[in-house]
N, C-alpha and C. Protein backbone atom coordinates (compact mmCIF):
# COMPACT_ATOMS: atom_id res chain seq x y z
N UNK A 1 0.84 -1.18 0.00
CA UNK A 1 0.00 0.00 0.00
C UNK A 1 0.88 1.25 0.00
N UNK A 2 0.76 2.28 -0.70
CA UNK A 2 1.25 3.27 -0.99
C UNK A 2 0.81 4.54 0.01
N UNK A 3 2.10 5.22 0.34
CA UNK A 3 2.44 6.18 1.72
C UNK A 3 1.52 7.16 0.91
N UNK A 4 0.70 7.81 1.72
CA UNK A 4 0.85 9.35 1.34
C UNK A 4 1.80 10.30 1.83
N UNK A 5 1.73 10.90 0.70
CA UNK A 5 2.78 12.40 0.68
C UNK A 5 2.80 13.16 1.51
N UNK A 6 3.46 13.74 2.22
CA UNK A 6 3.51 14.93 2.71
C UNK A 6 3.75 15.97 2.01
N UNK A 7 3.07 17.25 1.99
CA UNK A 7 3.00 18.40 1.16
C UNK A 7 3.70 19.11 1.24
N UNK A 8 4.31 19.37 2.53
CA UNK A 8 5.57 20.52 3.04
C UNK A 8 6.10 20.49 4.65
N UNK A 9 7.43 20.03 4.27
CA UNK A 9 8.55 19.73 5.51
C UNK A 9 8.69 21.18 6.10
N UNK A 10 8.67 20.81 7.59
CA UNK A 10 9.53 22.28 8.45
C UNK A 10 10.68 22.42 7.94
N UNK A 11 10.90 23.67 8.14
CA UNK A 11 12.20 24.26 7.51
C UNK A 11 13.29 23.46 8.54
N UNK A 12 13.58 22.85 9.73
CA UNK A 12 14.67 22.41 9.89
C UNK A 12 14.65 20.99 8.95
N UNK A 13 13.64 20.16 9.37
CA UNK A 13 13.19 18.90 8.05
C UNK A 13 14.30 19.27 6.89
N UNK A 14 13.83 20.29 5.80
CA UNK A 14 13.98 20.87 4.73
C UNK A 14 15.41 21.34 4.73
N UNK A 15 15.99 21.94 5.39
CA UNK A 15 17.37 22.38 6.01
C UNK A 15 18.31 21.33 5.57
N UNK A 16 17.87 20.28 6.72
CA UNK A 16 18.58 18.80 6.69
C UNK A 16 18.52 18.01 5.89
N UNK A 17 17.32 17.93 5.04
CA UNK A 17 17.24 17.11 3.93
C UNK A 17 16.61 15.21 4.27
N UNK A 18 15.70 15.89 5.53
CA UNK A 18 15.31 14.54 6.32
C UNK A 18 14.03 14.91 6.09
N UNK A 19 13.37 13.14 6.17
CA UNK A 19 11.38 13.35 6.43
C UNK A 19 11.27 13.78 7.51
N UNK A 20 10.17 14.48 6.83
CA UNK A 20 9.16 15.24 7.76
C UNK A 20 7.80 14.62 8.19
N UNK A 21 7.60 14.37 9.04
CA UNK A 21 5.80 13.89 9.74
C UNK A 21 4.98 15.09 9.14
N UNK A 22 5.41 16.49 9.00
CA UNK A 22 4.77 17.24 8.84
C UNK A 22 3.55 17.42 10.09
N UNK A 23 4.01 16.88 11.63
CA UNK A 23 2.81 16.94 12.54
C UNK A 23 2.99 18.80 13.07
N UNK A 24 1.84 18.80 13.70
CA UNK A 24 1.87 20.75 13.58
C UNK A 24 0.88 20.32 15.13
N UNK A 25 1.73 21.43 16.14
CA UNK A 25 2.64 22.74 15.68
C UNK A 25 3.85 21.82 15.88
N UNK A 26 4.41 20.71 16.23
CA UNK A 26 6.14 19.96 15.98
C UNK A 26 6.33 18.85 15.45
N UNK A 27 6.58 18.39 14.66
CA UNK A 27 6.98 17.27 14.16
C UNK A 27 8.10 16.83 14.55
N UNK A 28 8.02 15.49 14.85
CA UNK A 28 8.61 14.31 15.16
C UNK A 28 10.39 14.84 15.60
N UNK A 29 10.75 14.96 14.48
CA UNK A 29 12.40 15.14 14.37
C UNK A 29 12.63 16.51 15.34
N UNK A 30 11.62 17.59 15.37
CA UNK A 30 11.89 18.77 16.09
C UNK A 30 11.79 18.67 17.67
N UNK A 31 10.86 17.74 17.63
CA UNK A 31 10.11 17.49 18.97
C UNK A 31 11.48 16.41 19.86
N UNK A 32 11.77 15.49 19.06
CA UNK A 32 12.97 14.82 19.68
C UNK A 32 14.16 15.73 19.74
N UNK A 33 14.59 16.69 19.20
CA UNK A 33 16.05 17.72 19.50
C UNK A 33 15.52 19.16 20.25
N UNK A 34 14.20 18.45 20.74
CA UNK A 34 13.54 20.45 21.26
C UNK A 34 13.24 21.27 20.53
N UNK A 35 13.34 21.42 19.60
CA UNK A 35 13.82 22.36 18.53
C UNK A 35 12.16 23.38 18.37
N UNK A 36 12.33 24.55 17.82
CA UNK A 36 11.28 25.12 17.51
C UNK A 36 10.53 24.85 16.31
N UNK A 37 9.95 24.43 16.16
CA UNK A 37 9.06 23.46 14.22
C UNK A 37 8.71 24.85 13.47
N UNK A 38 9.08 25.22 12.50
CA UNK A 38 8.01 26.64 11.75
C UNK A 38 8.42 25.70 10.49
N UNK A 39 6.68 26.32 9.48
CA UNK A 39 6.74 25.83 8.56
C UNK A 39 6.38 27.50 7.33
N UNK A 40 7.50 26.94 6.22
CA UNK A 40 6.90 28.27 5.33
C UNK A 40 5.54 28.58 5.09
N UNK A 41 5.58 30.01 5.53
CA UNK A 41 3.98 30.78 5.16
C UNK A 41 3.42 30.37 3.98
N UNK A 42 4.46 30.35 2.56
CA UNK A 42 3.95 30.40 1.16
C UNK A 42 4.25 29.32 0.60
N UNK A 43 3.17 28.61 -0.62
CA UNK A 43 4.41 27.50 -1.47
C UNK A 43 5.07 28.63 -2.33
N UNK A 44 6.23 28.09 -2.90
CA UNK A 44 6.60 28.36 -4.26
C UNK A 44 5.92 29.30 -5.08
N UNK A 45 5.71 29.69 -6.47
CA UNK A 45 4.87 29.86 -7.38
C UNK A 45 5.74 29.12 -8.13
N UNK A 46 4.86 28.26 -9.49
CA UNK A 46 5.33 27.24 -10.32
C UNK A 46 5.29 27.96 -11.27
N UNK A 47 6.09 27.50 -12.65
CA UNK A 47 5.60 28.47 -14.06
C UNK A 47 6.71 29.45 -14.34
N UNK A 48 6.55 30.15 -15.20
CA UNK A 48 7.39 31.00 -15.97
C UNK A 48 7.05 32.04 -15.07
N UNK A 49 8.34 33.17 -14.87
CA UNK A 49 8.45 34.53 -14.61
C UNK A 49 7.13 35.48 -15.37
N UNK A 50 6.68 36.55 -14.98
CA UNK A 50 5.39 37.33 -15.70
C UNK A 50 6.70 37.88 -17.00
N UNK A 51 5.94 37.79 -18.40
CA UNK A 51 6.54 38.42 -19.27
C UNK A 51 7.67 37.45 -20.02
N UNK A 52 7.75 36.48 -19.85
CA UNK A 52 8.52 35.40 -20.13
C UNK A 52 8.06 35.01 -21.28
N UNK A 53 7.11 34.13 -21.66
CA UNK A 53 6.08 34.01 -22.23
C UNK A 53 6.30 35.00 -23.64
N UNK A 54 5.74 36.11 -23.31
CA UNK A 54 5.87 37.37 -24.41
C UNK A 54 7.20 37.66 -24.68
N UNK A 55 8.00 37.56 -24.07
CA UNK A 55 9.86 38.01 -24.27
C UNK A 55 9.92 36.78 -25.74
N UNK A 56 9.59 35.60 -25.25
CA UNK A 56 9.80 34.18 -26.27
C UNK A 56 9.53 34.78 -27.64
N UNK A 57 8.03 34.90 -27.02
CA UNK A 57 7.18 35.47 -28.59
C UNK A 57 7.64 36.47 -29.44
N UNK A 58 8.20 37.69 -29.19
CA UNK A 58 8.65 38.55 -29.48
C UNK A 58 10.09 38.15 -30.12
N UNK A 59 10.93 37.25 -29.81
CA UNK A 59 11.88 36.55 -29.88
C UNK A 59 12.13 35.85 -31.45
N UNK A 60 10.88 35.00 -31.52
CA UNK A 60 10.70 34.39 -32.45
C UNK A 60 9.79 35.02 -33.65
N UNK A 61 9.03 36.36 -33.26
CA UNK A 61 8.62 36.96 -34.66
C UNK A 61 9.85 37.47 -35.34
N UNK A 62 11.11 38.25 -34.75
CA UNK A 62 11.97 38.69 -34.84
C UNK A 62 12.86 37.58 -35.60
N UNK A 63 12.84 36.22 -35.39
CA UNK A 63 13.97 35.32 -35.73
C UNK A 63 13.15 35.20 -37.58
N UNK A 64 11.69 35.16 -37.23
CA UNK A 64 11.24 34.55 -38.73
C UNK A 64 11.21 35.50 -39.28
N UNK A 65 11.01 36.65 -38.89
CA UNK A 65 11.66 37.75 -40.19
C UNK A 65 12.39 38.02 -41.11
N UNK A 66 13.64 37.28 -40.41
CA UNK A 66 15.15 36.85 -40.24
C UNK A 66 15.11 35.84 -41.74
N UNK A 67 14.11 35.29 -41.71
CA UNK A 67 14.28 33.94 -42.32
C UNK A 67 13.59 34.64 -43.91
């Protein structure tokens, strides 16, 4: 039977490069060294930079002109 995922490690977890329980407010690994557990406010954003996209485009009307 297949684990579920955890969505996002505490930053010491993440730091170390160890699983995370992800239990709140301490998980496992924090809770055994004392440690204080915080987890990032934000995910990521995934995807291209704003304007990326259009830089390409602009890129390539310019190249087939060319042609």
């Amino acid at each position: 039977q297949r684990r579920k995922r955890q969505t996002q490690a505490c930053e010491y977890c993440r730091q170390k490069k160890i699983k995370c329980n992800s239990d709140k407010p301490t998980c496992d690994n924090c809770r055994k060294r004392s440690l204080v557990c915080s987890y990032a406010s934000g995910q990521a954003k995934r995807g291209h930079r704003q304007g990326y996209i259009e830089k390409l485009e602009r890129r390539l009307e310019n190249m087939e002109r060319l042609i």
